[in-house]
Protein backbone atom coordinates (compact mmCIF):
# COMPACT_ATOMS: atom_id res chain seq x y z
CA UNK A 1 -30.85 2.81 25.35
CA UNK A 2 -34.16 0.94 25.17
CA UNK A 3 -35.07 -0.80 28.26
CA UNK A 4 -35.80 -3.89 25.97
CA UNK A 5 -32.68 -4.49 24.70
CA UNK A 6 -31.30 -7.20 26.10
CA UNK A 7 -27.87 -7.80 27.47
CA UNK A 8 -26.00 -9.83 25.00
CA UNK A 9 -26.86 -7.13 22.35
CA UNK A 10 -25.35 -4.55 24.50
CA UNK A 11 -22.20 -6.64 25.11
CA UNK A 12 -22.13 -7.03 21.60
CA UNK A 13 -22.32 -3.31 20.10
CA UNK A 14 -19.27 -2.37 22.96
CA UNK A 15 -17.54 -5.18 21.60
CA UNK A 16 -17.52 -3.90 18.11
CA UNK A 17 -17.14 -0.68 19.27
CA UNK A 18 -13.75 -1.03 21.35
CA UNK A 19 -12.97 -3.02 18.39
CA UNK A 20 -13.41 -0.01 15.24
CA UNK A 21 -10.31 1.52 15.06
CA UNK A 22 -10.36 5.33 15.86
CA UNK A 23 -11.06 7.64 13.28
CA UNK A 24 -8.78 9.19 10.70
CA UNK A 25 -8.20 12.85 9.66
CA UNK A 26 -9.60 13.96 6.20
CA UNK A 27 -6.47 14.38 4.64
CA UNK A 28 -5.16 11.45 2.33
CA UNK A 29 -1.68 11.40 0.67
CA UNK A 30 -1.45 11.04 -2.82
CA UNK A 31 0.28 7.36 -1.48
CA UNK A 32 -2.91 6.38 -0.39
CA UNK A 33 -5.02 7.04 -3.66
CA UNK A 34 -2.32 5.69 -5.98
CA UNK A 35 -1.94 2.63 -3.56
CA UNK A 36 -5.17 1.52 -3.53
CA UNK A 37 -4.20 -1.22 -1.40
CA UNK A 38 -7.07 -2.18 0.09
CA UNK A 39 -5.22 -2.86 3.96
CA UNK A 40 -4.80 0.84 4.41
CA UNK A 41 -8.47 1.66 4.45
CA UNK A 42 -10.65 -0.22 6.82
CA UNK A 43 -14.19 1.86 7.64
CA UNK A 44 -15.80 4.76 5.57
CA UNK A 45 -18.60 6.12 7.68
CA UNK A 46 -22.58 6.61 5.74
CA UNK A 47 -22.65 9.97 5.14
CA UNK A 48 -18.91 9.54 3.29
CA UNK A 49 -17.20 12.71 5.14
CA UNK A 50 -15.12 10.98 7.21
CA UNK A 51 -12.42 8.18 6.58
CA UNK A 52 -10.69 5.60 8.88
CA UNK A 53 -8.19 3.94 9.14
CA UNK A 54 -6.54 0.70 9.72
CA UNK A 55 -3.79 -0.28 12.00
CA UNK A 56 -0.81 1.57 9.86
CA UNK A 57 -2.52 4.55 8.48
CA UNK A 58 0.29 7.13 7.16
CA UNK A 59 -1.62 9.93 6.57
CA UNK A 60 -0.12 13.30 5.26
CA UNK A 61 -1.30 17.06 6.64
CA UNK A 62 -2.12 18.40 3.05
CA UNK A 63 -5.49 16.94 1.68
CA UNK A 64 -5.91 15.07 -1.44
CA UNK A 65 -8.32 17.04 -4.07
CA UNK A 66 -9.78 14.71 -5.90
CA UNK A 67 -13.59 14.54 -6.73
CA UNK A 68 -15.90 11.86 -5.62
CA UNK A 69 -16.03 10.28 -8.86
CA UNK A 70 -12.28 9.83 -8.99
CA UNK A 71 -12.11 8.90 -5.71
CA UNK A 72 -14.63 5.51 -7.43
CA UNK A 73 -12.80 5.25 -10.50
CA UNK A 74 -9.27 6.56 -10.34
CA UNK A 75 -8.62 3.59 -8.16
CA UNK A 76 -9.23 4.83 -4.24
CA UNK A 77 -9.91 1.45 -2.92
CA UNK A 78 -11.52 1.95 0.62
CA UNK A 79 -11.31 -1.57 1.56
CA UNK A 80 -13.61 -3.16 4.48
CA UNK A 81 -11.76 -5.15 5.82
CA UNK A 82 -13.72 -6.85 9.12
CA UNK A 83 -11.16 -6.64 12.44
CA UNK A 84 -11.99 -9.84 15.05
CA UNK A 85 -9.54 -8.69 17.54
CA UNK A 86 -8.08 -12.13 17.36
CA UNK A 87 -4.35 -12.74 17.02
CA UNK A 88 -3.09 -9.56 18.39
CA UNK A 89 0.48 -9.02 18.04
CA UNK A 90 2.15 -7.39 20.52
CA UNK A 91 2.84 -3.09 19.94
CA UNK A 92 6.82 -2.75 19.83
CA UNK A 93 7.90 0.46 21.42
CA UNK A 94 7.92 3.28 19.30
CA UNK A 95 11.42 3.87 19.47
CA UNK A 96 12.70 0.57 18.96
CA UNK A 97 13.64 0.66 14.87
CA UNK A 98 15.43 -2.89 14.95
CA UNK A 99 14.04 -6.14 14.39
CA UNK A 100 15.45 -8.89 16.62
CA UNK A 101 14.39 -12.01 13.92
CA UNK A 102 14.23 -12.78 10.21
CA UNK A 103 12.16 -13.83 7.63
CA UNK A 104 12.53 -17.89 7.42
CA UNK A 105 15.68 -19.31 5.56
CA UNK A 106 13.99 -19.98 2.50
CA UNK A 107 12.36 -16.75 2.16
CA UNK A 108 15.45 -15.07 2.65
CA UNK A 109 17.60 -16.98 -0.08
CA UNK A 110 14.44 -16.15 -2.36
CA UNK A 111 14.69 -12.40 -1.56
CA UNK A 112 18.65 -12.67 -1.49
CA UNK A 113 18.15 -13.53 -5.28
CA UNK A 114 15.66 -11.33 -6.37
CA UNK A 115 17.81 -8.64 -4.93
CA UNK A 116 20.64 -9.85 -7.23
CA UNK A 117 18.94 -9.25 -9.87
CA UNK A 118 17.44 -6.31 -9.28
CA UNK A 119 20.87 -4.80 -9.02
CA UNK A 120 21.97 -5.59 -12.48
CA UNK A 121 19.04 -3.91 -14.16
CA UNK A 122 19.26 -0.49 -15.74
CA UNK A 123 20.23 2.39 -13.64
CA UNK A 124 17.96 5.17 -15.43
CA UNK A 125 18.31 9.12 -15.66
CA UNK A 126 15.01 10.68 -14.72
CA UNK A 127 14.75 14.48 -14.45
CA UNK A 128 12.30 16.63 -12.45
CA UNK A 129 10.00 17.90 -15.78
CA UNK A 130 9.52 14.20 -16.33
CA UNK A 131 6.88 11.88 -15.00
CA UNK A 132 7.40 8.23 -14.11
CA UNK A 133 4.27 6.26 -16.02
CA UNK A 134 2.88 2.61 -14.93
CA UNK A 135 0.17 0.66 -16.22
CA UNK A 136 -1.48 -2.26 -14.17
CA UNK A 137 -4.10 -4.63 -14.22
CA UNK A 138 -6.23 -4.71 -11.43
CA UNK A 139 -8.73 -6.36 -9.11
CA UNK A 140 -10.27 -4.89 -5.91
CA UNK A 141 -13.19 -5.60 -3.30
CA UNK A 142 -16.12 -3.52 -3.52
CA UNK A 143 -17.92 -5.01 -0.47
CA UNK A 144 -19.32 -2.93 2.05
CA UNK A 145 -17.55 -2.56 5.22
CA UNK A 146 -18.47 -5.54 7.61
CA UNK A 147 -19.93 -7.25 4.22
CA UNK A 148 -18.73 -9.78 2.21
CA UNK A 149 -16.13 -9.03 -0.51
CA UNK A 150 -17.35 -8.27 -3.79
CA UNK A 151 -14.10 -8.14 -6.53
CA UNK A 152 -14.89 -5.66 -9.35
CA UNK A 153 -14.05 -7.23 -12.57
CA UNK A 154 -10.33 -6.89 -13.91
CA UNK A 155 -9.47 -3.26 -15.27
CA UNK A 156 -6.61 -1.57 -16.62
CA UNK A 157 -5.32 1.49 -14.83
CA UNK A 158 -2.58 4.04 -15.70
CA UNK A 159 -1.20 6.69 -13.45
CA UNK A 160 1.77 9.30 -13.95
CA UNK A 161 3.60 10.53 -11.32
CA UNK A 162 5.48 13.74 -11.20
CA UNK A 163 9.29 13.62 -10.48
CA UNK A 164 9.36 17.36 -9.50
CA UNK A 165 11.41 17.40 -5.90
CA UNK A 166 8.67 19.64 -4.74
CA UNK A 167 6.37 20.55 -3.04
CA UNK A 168 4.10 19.40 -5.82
CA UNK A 169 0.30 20.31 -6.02
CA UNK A 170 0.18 18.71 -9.14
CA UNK A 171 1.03 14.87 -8.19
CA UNK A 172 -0.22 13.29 -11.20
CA UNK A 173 -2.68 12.11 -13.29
CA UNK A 174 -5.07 8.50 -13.38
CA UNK A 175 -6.50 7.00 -15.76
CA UNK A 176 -9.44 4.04 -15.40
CA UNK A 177 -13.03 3.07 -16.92
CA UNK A 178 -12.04 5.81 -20.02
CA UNK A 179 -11.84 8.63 -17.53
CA UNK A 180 -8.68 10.49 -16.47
CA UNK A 181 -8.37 12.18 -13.27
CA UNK A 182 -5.75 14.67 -11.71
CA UNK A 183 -4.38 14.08 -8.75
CA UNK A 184 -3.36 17.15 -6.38
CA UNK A 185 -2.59 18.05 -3.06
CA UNK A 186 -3.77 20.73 -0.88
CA UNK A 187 -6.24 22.68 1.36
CA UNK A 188 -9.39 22.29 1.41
CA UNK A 189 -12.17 24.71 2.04
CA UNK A 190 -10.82 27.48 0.08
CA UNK A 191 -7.42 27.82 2.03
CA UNK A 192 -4.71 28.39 -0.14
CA UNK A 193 -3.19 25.43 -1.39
CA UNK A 194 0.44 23.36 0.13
CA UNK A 195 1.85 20.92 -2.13
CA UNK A 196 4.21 17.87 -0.98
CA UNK A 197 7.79 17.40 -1.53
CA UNK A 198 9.02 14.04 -2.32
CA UNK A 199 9.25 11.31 -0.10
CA UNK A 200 7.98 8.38 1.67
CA UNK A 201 4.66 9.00 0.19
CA UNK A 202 5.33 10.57 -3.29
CA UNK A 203 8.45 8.53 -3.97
CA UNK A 204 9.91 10.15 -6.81
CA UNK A 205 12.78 8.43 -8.82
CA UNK A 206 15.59 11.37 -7.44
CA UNK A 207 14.41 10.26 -3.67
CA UNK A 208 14.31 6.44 -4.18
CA UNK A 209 17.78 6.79 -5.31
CA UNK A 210 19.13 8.85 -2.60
CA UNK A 211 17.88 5.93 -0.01
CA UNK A 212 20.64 3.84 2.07
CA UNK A 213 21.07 1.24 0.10
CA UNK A 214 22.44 -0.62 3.30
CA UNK A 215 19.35 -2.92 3.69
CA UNK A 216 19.81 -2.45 8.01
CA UNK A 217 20.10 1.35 7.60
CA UNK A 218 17.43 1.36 4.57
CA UNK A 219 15.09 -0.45 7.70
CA UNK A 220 15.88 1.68 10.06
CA UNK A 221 15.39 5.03 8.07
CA UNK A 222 11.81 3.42 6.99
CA UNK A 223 10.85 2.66 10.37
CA UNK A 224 11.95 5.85 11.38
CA UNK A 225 9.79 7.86 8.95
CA UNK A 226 6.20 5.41 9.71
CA UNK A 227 6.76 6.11 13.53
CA UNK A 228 7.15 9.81 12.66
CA UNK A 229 4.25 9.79 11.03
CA UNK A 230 1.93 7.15 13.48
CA UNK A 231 3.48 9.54 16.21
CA UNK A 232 2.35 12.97 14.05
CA UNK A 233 -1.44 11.48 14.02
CA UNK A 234 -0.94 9.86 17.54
CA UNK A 235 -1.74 6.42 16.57
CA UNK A 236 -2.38 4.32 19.73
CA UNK A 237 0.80 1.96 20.19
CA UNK A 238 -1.97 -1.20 20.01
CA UNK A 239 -2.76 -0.22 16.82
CA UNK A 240 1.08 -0.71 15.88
CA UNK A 241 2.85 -3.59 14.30
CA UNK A 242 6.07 -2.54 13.35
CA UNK A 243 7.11 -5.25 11.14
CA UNK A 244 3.66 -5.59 9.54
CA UNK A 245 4.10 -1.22 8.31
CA UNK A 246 7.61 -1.98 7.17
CA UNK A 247 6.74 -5.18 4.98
CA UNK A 248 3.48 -3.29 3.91
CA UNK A 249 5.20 0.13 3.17
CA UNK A 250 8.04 -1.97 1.16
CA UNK A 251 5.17 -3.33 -0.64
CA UNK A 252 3.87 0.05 -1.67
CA UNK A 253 7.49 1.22 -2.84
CA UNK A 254 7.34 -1.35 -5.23
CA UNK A 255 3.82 -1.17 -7.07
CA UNK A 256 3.76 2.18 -9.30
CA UNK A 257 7.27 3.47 -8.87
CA UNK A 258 10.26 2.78 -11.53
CA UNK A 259 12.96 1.74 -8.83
CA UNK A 260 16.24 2.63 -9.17
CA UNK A 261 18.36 -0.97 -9.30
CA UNK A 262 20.12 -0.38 -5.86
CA UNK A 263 17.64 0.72 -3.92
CA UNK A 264 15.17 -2.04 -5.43
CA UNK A 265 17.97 -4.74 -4.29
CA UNK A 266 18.26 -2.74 -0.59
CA UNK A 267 14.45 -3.35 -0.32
CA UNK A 268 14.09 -6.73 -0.94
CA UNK A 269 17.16 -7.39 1.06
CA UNK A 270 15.72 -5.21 3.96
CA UNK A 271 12.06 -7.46 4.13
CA UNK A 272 14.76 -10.86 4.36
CA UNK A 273 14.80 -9.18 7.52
CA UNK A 274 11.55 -8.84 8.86
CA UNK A 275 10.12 -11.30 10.89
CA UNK A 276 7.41 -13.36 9.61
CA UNK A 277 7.94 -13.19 5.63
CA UNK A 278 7.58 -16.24 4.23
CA UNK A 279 7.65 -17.81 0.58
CA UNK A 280 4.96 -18.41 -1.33
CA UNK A 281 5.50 -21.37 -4.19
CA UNK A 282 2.83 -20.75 -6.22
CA UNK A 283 0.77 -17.43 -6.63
CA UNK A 284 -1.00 -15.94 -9.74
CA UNK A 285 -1.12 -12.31 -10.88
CA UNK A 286 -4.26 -10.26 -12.08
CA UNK A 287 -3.11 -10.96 -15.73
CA UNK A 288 -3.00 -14.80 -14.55
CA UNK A 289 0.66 -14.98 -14.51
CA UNK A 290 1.66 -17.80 -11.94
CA UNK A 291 5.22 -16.84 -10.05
CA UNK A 292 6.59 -17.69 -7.05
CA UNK A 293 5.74 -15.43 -3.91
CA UNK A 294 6.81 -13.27 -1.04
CA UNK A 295 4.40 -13.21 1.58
CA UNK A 296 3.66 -12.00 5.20
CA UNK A 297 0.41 -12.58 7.28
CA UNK A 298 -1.47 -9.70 8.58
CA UNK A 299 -3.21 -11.27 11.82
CA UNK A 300 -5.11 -8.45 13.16
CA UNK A 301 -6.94 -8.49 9.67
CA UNK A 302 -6.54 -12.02 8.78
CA UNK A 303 -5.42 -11.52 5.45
CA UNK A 304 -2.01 -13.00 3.56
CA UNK A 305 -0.50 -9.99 1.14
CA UNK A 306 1.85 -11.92 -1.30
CA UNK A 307 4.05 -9.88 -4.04
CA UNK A 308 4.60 -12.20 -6.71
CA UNK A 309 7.65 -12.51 -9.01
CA UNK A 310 8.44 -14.25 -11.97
CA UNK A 311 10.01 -18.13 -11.06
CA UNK A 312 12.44 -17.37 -13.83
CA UNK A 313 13.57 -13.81 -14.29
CA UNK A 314 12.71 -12.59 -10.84
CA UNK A 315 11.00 -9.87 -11.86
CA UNK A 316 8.14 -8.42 -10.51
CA UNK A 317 4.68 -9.33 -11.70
CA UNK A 318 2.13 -7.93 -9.09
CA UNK A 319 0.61 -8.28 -5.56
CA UNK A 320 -2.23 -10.75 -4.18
CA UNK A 321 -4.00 -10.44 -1.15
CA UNK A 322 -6.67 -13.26 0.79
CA UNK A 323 -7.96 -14.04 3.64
CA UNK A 324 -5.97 -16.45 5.91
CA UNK A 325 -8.97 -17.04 8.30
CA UNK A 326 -12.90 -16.59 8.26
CA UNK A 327 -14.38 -12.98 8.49
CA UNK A 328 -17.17 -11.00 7.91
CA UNK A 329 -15.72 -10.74 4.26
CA UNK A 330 -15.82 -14.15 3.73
CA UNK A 331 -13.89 -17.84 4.45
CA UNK A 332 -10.19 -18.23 4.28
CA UNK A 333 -8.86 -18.59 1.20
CA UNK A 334 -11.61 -15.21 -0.26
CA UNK A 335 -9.54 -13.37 -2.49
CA UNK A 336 -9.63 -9.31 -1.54
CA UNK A 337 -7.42 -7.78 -4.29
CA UNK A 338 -5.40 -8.78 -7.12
CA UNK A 339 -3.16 -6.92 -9.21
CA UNK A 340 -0.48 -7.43 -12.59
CA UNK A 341 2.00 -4.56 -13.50
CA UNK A 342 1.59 -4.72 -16.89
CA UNK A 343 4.52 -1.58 -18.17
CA UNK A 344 6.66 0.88 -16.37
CA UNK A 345 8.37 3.74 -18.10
CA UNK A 346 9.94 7.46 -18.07
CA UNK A 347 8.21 9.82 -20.29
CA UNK A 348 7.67 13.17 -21.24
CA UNK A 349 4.44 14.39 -20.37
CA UNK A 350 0.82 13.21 -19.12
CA UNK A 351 -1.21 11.11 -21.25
CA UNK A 352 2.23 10.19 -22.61
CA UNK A 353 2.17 6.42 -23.26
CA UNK A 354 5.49 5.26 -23.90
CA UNK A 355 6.52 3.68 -27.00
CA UNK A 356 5.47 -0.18 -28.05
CA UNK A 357 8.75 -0.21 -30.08
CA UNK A 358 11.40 -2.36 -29.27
């Protein structure tokens, strides 16, 4: 190091240095690049080869083949998201899958109803030759990492995901900015290729169904599964917050899946049960929508995720996420991502659009 640089500028680059997360493997899941969600993905290094991530990375062993244009426009957010160290929350141990408090009282009667109706929506029959097609409105951060957030412009964004059982090379398909691109799993490097069965990150229709629908079991077996995988990648157990993954990997169930009604109503009576989820009264969609929210605070990132639902069907209308404190990204209150599900459907093929028909 040069002799002239001072102290204080030492301190400072081992300070942000003990506080960078370590670095992630390669491989991404198809989860990840379907889910942009912007929490997931905290630091992407200059030269691009390597990617890191944040404090509940579930990362997969097969590698996501996808070129670096898709990667830009079929939706891989790699969000920067600027980590103060403040507000730490305590690791739980990795084998402790039960929560020992609940969301507040009038956060729970919210999700108690939303989980009501859920359960008298349509049970559909979805086969494995079919793919399960949603179309969204969306909003992300562009920023660079440790920069302030800069929000693309609103843009649609259509995926298809294949309900094969597996394992699945073939995931699926995006489309974004008039461009459609495949999504696949595999090897790298020329190795031969191993595809994915479904599951936790491909959640097919067939596997959301075949869920407990008992919403302590359904917590339990979720838990379960992001340990597994934190323990598979040997996450550090301060970079764990157990009820932050389950309310975030709830949230990721819900976004681009068609959800079978009893499972849906297991899930949102499973996050009544994690500690910290709060409602939000009023919170606006990508599509400008304004619904009443479910929301839990991230505190190692200082950002509020809220999924929104209609005040008077109930149904689900999208996601919003903002910071909750001042950052790198910008002052509390900065919105970081926005998005609107604007159709879900079954259909029969890729490209297949489903029918506008009543």
């Amino acid at each position: 190091m040069n002799d002239r640089t001072s102290g204080s500028e030492r301190a400072e680059r081992e300070e942000l240095a003990r506080l960078l997360p370590a670095p992630a493997e390669r491989d991404l899941p198809p989860g990840r690049h379907l889910h942009h969600k912007d929490t997931l993905m905290r630091l992407i290094d200059q030269d691009g080869d390597r990617v890191t991530a944040g404090p509940r990375p579930r990362l997969l062993r097969p590698a996501v083949l996808l070129p670096a244009a898709g990667l830009a426009l079929g939706g891989v957010l790699l969000t920067t998201l600027a980590v103060t160290g403040q507000d730490r929350v305590p690791a739980p141990s990795a084998t402790d899958t039960s929560f020992h408090a609940t969301a507040p009282r009038g956060a729970a009667v919210l999700l108690d109803r939303i989980a009501s109706v859920a359960e008298k929506s349509d049970e559909q029959t979805v086969t494995g030759h079919q793919f399960v097609y949603v179309k969204t409105l969306q909003t992300e951060n562009n920023g660079d990492f440790g920069g302030p957030a800069k929000l693309t412009k609103p843009r649609e964004r259509e995926v298809w995901m294949s309900q094969k059982a597996g394992p699945v090379i073939d995931v699926g398909l995006i489309h974004e900015d008039g461009s459609y691109f495949p999504i696949k799993v595999g090897v790298p490097d020329g190795q031969p290729a191993v595809g994915y069965p479904a599951g936790l990150n491909r959640p097919t229709y067939t596997w959301l169904a075949s869920l407990p629908t008992d919403p302590d079991a359904l917590l339990r077996r979720l838990t379960t599964e992001i340990t597994r995988d934190q323990d598979s990648r040997d996450t550090p157990a301060k970079d764990r917050d157990q009820a932050q993954d389950a309310f975030d990997t709830i949230g990721e169930l819900l976004r681009e899946t068609v959800m079978p009604p009893r499972t849906a109503a297991a899930l949102y009576k499973a996050a009544a049960k994690i500690p910290g989820v709060t409602e939000d009264s009023d919170a606006a969609d990508a599509a400008g929508r304004h619904g009443i929210g479910v929301a839990r605070d991230n505190t190692r990132t200082g950002e509020r995720t809220a999924w929104i639902f209609d005040s008077t069907t109930l149904e689900y209308l999208g996601e919003r996420s903002y910071l909750i404190r001042d950052t790198s990204m910008g002052k509390k209150g900065t919105l970081i991502h926005v998005s609107a599900v604007l159709e879900r459907a079954v259909v029969d093929a890729l490209r297949e659009e489903p029918s506008t028909t009543p």
